[in-house]
C-alpha atoms as a PDB file:
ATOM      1  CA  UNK A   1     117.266 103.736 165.716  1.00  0.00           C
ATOM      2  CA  UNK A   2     116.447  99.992 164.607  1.00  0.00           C
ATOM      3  CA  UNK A   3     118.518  98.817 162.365  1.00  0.00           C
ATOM      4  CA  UNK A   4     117.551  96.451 159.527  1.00  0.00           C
ATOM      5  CA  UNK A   5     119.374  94.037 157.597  1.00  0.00           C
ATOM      6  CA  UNK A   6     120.049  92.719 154.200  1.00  0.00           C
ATOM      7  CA  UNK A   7     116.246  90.846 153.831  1.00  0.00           C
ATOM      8  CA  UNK A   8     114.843  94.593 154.575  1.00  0.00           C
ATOM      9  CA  UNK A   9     116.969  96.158 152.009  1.00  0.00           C
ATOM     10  CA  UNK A  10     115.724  93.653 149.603  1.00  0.00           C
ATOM     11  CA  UNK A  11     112.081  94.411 150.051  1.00  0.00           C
ATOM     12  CA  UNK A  12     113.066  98.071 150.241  1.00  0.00           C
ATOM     13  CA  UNK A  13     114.505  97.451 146.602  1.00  0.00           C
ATOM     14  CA  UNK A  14     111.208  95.498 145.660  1.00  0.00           C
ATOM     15  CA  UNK A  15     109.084  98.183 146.725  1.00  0.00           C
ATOM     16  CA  UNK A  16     110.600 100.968 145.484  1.00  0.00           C
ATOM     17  CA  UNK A  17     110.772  98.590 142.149  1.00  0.00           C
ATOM     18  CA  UNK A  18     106.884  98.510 142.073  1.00  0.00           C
ATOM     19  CA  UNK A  19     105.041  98.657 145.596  1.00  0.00           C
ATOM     20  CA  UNK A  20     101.636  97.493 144.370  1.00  0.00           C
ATOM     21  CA  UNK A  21     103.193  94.012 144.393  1.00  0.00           C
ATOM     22  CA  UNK A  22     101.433  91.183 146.847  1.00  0.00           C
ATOM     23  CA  UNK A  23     103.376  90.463 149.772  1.00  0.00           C
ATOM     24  CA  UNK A  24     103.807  87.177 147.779  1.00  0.00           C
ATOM     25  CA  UNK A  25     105.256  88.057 145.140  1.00  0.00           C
ATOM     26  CA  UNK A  26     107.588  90.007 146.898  1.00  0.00           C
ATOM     27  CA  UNK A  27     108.809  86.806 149.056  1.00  0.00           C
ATOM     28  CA  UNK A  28     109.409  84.771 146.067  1.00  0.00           C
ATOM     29  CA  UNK A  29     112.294  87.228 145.325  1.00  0.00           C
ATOM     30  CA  UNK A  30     113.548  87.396 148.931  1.00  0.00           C
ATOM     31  CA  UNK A  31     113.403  84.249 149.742  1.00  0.00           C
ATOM     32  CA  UNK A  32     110.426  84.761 152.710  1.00  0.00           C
ATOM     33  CA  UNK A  33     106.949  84.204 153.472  1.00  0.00           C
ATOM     34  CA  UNK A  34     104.423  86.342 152.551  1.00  0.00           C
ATOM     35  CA  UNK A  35     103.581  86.330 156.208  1.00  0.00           C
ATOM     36  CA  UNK A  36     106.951  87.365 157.260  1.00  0.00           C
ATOM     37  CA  UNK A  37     107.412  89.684 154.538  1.00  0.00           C
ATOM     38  CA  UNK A  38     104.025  91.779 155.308  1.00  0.00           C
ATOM     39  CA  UNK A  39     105.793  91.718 159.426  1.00  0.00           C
ATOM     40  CA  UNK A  40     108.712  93.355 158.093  1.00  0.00           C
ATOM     41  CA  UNK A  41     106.572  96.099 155.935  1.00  0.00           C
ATOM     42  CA  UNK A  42     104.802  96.880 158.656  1.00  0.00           C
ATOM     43  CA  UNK A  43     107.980  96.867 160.750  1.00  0.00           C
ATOM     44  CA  UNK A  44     109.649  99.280 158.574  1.00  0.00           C
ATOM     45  CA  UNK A  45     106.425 101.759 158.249  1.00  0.00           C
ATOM     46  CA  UNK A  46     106.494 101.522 162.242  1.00  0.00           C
ATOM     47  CA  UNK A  47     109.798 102.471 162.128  1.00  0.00           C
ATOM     48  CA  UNK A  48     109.557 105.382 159.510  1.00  0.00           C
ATOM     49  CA  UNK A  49     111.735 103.750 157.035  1.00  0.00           C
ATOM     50  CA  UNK A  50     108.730 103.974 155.126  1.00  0.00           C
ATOM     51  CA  UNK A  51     106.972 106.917 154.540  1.00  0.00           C
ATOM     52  CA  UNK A  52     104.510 106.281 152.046  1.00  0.00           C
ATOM     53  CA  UNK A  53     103.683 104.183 148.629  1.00  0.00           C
ATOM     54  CA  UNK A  54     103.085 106.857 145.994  1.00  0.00           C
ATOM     55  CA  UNK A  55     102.419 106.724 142.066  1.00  0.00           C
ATOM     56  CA  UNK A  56     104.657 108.482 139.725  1.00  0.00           C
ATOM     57  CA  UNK A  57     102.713 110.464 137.562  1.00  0.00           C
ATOM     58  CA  UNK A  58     103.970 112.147 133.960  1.00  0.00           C
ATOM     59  CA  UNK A  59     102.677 115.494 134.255  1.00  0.00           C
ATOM     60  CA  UNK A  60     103.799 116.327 131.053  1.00  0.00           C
ATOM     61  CA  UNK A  61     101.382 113.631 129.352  1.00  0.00           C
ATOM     62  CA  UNK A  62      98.559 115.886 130.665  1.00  0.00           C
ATOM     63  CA  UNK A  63      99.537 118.641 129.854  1.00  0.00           C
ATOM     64  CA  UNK A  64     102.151 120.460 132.227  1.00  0.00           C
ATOM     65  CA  UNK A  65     104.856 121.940 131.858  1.00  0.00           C
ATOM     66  CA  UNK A  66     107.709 122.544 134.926  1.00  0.00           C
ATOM     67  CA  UNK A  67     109.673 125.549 135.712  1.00  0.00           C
ATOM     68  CA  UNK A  68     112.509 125.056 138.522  1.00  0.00           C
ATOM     69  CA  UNK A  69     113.673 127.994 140.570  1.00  0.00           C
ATOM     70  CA  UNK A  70     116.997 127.907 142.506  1.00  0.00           C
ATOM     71  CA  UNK A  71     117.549 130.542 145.120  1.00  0.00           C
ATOM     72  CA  UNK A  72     120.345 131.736 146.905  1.00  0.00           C
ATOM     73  CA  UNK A  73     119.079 134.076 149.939  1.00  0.00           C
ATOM     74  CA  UNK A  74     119.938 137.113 151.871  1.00  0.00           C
ATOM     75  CA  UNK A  75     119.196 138.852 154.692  1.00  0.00           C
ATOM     76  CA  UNK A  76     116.722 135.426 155.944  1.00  0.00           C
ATOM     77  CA  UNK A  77     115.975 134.802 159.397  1.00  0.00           C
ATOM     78  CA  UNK A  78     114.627 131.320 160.267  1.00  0.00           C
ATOM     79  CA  UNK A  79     110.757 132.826 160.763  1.00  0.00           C
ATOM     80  CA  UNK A  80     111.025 134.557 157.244  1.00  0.00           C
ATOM     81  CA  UNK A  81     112.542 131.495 155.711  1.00  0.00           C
ATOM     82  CA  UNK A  82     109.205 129.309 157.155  1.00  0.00           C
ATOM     83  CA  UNK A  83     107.084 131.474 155.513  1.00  0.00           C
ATOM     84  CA  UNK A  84     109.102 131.694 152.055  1.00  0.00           C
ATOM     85  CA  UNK A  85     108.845 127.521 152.302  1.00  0.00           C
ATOM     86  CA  UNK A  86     105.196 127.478 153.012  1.00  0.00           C
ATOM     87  CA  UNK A  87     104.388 130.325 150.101  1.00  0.00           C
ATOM     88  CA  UNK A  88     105.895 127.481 147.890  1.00  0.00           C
ATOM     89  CA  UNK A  89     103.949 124.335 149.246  1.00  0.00           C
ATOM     90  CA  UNK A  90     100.639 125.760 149.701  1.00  0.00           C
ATOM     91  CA  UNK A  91     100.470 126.184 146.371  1.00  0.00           C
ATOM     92  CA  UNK A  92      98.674 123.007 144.366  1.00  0.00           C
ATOM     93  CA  UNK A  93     100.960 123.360 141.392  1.00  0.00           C
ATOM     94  CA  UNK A  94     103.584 122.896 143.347  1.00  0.00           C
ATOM     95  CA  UNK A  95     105.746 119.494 142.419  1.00  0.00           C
ATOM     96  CA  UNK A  96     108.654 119.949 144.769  1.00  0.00           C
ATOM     97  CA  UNK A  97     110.197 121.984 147.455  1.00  0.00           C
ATOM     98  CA  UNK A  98     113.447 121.267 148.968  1.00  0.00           C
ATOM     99  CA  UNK A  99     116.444 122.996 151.085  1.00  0.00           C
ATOM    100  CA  UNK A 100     119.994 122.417 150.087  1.00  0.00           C
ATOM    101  CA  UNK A 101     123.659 123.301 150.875  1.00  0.00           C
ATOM    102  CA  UNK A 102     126.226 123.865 148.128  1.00  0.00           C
ATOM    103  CA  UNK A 103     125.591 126.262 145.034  1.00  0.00           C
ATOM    104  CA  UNK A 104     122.029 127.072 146.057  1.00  0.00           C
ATOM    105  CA  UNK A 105     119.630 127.198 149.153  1.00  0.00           C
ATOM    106  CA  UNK A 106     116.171 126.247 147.986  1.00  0.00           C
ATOM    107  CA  UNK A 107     115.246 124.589 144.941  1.00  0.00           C
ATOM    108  CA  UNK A 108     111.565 124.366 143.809  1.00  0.00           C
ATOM    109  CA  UNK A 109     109.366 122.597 141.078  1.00  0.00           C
ATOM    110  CA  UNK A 110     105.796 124.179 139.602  1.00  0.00           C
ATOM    111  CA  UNK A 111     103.668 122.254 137.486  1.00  0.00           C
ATOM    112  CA  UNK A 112     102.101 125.042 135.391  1.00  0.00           C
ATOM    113  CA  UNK A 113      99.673 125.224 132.052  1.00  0.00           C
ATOM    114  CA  UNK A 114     101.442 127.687 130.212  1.00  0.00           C
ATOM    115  CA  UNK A 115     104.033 130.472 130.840  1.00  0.00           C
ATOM    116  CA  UNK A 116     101.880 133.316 131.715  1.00  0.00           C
ATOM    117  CA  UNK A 117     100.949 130.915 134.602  1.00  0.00           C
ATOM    118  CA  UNK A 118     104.363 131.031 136.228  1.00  0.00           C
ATOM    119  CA  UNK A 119     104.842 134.556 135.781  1.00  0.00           C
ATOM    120  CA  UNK A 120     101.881 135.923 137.688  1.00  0.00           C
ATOM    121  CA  UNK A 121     102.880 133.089 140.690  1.00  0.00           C
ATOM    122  CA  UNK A 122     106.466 134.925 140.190  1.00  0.00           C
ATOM    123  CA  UNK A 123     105.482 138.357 140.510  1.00  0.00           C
ATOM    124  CA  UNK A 124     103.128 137.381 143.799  1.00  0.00           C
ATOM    125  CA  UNK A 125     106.321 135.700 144.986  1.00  0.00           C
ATOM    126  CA  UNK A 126     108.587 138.694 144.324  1.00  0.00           C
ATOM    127  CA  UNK A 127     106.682 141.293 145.933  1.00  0.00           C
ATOM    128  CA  UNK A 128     106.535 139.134 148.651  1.00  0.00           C
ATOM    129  CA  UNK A 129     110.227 138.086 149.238  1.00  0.00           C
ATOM    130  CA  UNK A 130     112.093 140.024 146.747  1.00  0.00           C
ATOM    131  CA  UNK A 131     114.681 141.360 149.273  1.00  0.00           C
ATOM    132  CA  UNK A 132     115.456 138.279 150.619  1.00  0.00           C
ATOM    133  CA  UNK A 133     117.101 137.045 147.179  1.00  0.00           C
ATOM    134  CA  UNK A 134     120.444 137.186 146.463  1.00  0.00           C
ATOM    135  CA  UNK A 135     120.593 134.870 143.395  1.00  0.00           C
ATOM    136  CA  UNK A 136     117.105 133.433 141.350  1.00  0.00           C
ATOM    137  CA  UNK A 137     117.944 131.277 138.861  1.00  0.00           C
ATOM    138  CA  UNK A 138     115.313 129.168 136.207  1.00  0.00           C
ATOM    139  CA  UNK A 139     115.056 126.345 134.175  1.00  0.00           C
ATOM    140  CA  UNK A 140     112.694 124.719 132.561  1.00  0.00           C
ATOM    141  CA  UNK A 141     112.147 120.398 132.944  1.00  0.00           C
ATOM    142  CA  UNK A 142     112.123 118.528 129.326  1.00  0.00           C
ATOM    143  CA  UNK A 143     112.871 114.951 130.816  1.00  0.00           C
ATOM    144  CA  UNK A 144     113.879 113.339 133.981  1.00  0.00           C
ATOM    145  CA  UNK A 145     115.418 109.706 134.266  1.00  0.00           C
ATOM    146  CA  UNK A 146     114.660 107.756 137.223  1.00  0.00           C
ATOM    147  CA  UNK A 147     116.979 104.709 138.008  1.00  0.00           C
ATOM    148  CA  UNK A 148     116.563 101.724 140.135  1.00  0.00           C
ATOM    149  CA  UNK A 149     118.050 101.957 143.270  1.00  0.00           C
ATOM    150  CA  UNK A 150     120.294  99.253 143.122  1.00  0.00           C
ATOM    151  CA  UNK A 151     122.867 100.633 145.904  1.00  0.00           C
ATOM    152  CA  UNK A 152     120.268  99.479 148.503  1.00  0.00           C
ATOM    153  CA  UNK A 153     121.185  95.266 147.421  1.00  0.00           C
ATOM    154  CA  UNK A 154     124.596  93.345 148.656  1.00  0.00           C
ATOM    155  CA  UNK A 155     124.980  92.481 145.077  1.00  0.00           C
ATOM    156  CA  UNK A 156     124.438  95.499 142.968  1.00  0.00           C
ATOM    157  CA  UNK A 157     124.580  93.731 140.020  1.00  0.00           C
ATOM    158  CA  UNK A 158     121.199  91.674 140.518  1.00  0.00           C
ATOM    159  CA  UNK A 159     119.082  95.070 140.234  1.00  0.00           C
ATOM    160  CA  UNK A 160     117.684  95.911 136.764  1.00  0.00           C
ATOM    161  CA  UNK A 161     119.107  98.851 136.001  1.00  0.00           C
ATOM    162  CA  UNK A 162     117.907  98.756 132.131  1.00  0.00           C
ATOM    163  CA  UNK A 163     114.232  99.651 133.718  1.00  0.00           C
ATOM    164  CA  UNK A 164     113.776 102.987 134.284  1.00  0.00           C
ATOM    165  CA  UNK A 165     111.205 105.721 134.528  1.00  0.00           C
ATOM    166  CA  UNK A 166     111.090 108.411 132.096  1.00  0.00           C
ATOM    167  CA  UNK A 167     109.364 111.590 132.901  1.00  0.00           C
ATOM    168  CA  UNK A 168     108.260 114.003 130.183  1.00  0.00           C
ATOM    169  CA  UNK A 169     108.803 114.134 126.523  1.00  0.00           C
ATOM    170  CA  UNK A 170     106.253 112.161 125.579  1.00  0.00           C
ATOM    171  CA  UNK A 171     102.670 112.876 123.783  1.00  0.00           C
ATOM    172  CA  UNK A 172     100.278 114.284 125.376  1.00  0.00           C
ATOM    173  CA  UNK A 173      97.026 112.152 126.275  1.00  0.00           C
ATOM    174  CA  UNK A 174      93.468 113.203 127.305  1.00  0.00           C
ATOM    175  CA  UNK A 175      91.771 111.684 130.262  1.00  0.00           C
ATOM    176  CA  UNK A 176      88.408 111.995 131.654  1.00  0.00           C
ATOM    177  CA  UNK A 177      86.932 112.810 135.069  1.00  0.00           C
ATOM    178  CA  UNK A 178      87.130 109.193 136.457  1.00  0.00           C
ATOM    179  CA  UNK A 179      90.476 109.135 135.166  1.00  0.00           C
ATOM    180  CA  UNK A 180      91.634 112.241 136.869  1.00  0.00           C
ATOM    181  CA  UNK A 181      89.997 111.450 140.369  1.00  0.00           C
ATOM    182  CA  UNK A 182      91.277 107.798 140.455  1.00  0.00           C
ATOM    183  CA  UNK A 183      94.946 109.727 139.900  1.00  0.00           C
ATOM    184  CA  UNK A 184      94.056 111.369 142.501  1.00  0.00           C
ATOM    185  CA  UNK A 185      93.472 108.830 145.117  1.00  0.00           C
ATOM    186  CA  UNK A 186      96.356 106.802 143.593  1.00  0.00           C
ATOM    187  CA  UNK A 187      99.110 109.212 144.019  1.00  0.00           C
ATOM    188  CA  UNK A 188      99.597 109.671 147.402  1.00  0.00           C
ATOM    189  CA  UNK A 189      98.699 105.810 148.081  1.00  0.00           C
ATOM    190  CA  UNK A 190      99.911 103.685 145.506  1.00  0.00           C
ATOM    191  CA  UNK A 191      99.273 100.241 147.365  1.00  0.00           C
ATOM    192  CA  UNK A 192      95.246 101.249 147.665  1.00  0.00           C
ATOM    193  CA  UNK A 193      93.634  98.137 146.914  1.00  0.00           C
ATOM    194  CA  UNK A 194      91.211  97.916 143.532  1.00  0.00           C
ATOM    195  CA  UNK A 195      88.133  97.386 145.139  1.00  0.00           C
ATOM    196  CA  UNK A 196      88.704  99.970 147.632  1.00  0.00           C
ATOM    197  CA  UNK A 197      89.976 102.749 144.885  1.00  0.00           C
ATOM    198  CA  UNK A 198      86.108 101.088 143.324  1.00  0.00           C
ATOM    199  CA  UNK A 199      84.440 102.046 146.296  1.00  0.00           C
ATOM    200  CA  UNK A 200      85.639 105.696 146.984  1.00  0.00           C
ATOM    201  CA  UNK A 201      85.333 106.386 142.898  1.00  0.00           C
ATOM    202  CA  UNK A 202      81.662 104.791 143.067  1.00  0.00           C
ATOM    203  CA  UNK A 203      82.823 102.257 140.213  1.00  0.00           C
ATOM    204  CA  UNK A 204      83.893  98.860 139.343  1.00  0.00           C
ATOM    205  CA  UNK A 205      87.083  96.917 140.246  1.00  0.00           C
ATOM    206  CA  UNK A 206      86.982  95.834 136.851  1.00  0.00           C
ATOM    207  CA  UNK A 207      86.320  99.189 135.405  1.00  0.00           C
ATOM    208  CA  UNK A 208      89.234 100.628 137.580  1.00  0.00           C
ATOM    209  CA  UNK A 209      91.492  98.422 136.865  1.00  0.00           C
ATOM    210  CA  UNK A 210      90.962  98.803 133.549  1.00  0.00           C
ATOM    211  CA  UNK A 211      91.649 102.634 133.932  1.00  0.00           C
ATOM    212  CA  UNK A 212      95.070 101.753 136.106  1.00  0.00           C
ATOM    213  CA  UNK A 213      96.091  99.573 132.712  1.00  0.00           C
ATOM    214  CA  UNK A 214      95.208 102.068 130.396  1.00  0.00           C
ATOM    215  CA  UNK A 215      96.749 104.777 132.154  1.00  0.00           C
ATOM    216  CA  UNK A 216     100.043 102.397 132.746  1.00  0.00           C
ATOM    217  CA  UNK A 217     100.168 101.767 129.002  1.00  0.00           C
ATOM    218  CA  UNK A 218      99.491 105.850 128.110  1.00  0.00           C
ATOM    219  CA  UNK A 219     102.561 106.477 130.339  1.00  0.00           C
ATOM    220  CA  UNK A 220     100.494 108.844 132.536  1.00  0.00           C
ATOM    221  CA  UNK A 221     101.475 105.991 135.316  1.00  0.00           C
ATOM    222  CA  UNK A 222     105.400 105.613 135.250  1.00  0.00           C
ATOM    223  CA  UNK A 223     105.594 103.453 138.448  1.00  0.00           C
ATOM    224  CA  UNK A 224     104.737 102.859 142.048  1.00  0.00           C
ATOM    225  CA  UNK A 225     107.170 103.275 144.584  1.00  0.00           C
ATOM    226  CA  UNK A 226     108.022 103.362 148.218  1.00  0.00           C
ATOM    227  CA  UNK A 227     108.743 107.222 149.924  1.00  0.00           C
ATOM    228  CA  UNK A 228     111.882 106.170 151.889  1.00  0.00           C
ATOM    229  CA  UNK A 229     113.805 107.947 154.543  1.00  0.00           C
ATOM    230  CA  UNK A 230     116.894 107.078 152.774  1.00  0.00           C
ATOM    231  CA  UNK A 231     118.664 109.147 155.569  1.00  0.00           C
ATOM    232  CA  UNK A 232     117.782 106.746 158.193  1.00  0.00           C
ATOM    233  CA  UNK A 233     119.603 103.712 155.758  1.00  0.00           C
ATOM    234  CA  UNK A 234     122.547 106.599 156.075  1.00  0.00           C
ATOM    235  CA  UNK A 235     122.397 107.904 152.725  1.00  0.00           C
ATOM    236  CA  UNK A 236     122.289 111.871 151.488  1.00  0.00           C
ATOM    237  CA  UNK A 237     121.171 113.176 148.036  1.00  0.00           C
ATOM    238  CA  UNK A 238     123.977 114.589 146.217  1.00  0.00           C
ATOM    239  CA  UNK A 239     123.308 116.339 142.788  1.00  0.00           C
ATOM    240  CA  UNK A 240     126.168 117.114 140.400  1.00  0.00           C
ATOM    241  CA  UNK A 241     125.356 120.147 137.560  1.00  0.00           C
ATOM    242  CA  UNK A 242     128.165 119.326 134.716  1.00  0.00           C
ATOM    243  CA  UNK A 243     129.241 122.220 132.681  1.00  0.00           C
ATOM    244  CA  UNK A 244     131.346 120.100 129.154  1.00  0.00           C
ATOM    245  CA  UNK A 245     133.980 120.955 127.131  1.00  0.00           C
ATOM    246  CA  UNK A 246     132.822 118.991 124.663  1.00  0.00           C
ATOM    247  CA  UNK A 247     129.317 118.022 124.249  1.00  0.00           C
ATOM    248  CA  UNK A 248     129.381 115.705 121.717  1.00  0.00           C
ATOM    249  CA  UNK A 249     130.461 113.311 124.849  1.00  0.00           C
ATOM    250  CA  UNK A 250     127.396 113.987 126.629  1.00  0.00           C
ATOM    251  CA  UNK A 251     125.663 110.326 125.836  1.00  0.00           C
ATOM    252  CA  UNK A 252     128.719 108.447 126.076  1.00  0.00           C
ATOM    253  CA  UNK A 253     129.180 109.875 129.775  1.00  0.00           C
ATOM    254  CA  UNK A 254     125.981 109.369 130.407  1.00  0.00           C
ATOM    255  CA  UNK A 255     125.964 105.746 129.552  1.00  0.00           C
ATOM    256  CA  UNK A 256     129.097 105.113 131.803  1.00  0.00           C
ATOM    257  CA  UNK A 257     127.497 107.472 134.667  1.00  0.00           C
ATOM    258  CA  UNK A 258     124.261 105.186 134.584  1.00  0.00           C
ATOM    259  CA  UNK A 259     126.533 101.821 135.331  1.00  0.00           C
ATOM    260  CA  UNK A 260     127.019 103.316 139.262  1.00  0.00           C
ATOM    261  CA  UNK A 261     124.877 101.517 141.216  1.00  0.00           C
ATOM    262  CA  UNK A 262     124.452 105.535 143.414  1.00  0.00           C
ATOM    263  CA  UNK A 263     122.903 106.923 140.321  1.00  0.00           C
ATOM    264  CA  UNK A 264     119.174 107.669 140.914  1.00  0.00           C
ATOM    265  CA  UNK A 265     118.691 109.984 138.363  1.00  0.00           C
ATOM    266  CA  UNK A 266     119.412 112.027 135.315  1.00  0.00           C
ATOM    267  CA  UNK A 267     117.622 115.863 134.617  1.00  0.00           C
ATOM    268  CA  UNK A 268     117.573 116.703 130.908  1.00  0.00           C
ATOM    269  CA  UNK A 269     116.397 120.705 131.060  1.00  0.00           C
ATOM    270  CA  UNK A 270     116.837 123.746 129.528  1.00  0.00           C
ATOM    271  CA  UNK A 271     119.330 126.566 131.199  1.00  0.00           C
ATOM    272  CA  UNK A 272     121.220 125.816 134.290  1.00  0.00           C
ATOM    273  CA  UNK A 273     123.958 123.354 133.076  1.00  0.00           C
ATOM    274  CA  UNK A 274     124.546 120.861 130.052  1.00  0.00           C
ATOM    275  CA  UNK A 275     124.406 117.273 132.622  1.00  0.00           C
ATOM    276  CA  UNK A 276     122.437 116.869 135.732  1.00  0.00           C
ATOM    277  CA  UNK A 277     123.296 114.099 137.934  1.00  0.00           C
ATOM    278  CA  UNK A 278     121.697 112.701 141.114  1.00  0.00           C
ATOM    279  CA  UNK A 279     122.661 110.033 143.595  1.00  0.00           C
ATOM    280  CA  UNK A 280     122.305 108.505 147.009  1.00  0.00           C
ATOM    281  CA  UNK A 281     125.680 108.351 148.544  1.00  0.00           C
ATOM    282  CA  UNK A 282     127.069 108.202 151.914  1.00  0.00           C
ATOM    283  CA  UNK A 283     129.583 110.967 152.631  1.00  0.00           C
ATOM    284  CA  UNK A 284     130.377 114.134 150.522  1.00  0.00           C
ATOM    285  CA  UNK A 285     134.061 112.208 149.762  1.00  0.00           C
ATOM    286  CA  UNK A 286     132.050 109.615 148.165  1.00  0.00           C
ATOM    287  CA  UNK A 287     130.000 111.904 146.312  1.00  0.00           C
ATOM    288  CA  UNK A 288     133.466 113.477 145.265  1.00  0.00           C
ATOM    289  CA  UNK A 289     135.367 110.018 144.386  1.00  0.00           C
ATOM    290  CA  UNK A 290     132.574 109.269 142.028  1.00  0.00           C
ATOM    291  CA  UNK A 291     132.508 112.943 140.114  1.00  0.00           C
ATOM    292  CA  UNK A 292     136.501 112.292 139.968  1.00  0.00           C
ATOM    293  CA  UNK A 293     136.261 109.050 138.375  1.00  0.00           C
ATOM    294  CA  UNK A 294     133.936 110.374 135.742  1.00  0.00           C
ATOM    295  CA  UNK A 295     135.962 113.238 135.221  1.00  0.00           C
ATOM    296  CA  UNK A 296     139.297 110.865 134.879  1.00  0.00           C
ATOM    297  CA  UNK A 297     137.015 108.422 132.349  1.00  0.00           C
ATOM    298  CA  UNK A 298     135.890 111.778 130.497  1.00  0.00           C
ATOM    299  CA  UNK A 299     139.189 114.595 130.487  1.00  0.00           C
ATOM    300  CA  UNK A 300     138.529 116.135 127.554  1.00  0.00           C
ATOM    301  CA  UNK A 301     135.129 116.494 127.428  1.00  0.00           C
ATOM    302  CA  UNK A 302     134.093 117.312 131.269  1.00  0.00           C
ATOM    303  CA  UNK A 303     134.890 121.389 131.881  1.00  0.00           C
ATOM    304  CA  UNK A 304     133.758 121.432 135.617  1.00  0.00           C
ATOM    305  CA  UNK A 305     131.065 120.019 138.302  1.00  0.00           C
ATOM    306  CA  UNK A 306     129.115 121.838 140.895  1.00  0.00           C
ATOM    307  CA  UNK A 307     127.162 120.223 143.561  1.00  0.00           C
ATOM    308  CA  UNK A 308     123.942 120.527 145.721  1.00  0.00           C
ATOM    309  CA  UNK A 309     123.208 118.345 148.855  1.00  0.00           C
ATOM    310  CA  UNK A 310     119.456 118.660 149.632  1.00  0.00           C
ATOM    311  CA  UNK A 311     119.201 118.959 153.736  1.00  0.00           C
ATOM    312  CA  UNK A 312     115.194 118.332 153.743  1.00  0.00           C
ATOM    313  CA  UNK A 313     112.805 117.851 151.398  1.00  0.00           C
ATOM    314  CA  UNK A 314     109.465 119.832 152.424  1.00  0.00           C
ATOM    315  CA  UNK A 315     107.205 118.810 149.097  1.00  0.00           C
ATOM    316  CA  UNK A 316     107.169 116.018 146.429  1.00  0.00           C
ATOM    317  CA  UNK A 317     103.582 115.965 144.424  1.00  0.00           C
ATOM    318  CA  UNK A 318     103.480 113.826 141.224  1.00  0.00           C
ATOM    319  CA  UNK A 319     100.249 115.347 140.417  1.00  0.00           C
ATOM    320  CA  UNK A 320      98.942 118.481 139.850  1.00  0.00           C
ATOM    321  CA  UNK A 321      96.345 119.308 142.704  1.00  0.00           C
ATOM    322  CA  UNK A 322      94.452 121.526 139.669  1.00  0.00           C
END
């Protein structure tokens, strides 16, 4: 594996703060040239540090709502497990799909309409795989909190960890046609230059990037980021459900919980647990040594933790396919 070294981390951090910035821009704030800068990039794509530039989209704004489903199996060979995984990510409303270790095995994501929606995918997926659940548990999405990852700097404390995304909860927003197909292309290639996104949408670069600020400004656009194999930087995703004792506490832990530099992001949903917690730490003990310290800055109002560690991700789609 190639390593990389503090400069790379930086323009890790800079992409995954907004990767439609110029390689310029980005080597004011590193110190480099643009020219080196844009070697390293295309070092680190090379190298699969990098897996993609993608937009974050807000779902909610156009009208979505998400269900998660946590299952714990039984009886599931590894042939009957493939095709459980690919009944979930063949499906266009499907946001993510990941396996995990800890309280559950698979966790998945569905952007759907309404509720009606979700149940006929559910039945199709019950009389499909039925027997091979043990546990099926739901929840439904309200707001997610994504957090700068600041953990990937030598100094922490020069990230910006007062800019965040925020997923869901806010009003819904209409869009047209051209709006919806230059999502489209923009998703799954956030650094796609104007005049190209022009080109395939048979526009303008001034009329599309007038689209990319209204859309920005709507909040149907929450960022643009970098897909990262955080597991080749060493790091595993660790996510702590928090059941409280007293939950009156629940913003004050949350504002000490979003100081840790680890912290990548906060689920605010309905059913499951009262806190969700996510980081990017190293080792399970350090996953640990951070739950302890928040339970030792919170006694009386933290009852117990449970925790996931997500072994592969097999889906992440911002938007809706339909």
């Amino acid at each position: 594996m190639v390593k990389i070294d503090s400069k790379d981390r930086e323009i890790l951090y800079q992409l995954d703060l907004d990767s439609r910035q110029s390689f310029a821009k980005i080597g004011k704030k590193v110190g480099l040239s643009k020219t080196v800068v844009a070697y390293r990039i295309n070092k680190l794509i090379e190298n699969e540090y990098i897996k993609t530039f993608y937009t974050v989209i807000d779902a909610f704004r156009l009208g979505y709502i998400s269900f998660r489903v946590y299952l714990v199996y039984q009886y599931m060979t590894q042939e009957r497990e493939r095709e459980l995984i690919e009944h979930f990510t063949k499906q266009k409303l499907n946001w993510w799909t990941i396996s995990a270790e800890g309280r559950f095995d698979l966790a998945v994501i569905m952007w759907v309409k309404n509720i009606n929606d979700f149940y006929a995918f559910w039945e199709e997926t019950l009389r499909r795989f039925r027997d091979n659940f043990l546990e099926q548990w739901f929840s439904a999405y309200i707001q997610i909190y994504t957090y700068r990852h600041s953990y990937l700097l030598d100094d922490p404390n020069k990230s910006d960890r007062t800019k965040f995304e925020i997923t869901g909860g806010g009003e819904q927003v209409t869009i047209d046609d051209l709006d919806y197909r230059l999502l489209r292309l923009i998703t799954p290639n956030a650094r796609m230059p104007v005049k190209e996104l022009a080109t395939k949408l048979d526009s303008t670069p001034a009329v599309v990037n007038y689209r990319l600020k209204k859309l920005i400004k709507q909040g149907v656009i929450q960022g643009f980021r970098a897909d990262i194999d955080y597991g080749k930087l060493g790091y595993q995703f660790f996510k702590a459900d928090i059941d409280l004792k007293d939950y009156k506490q629940r913003g004050k832990i949350i504002n000490y919980a979003k100081t840790n530099p680890h912290l990548v992001r906060i689920d605010k949903s309905v059913g499951i647990s009262d806190l969700e917690l996510e980081y990017h730490v190293k080792t399970l003990e350090q996953f640990h040594q951070i739950m302890k310290d928040l339970t030792n800055q919170f006694p009386e109002a933290i009852k117990k933790y449970r925790y996931v560690y997500a072994s592969r991700l097999h889906k992440m789609n911002y938007m809706p396919e339909e």
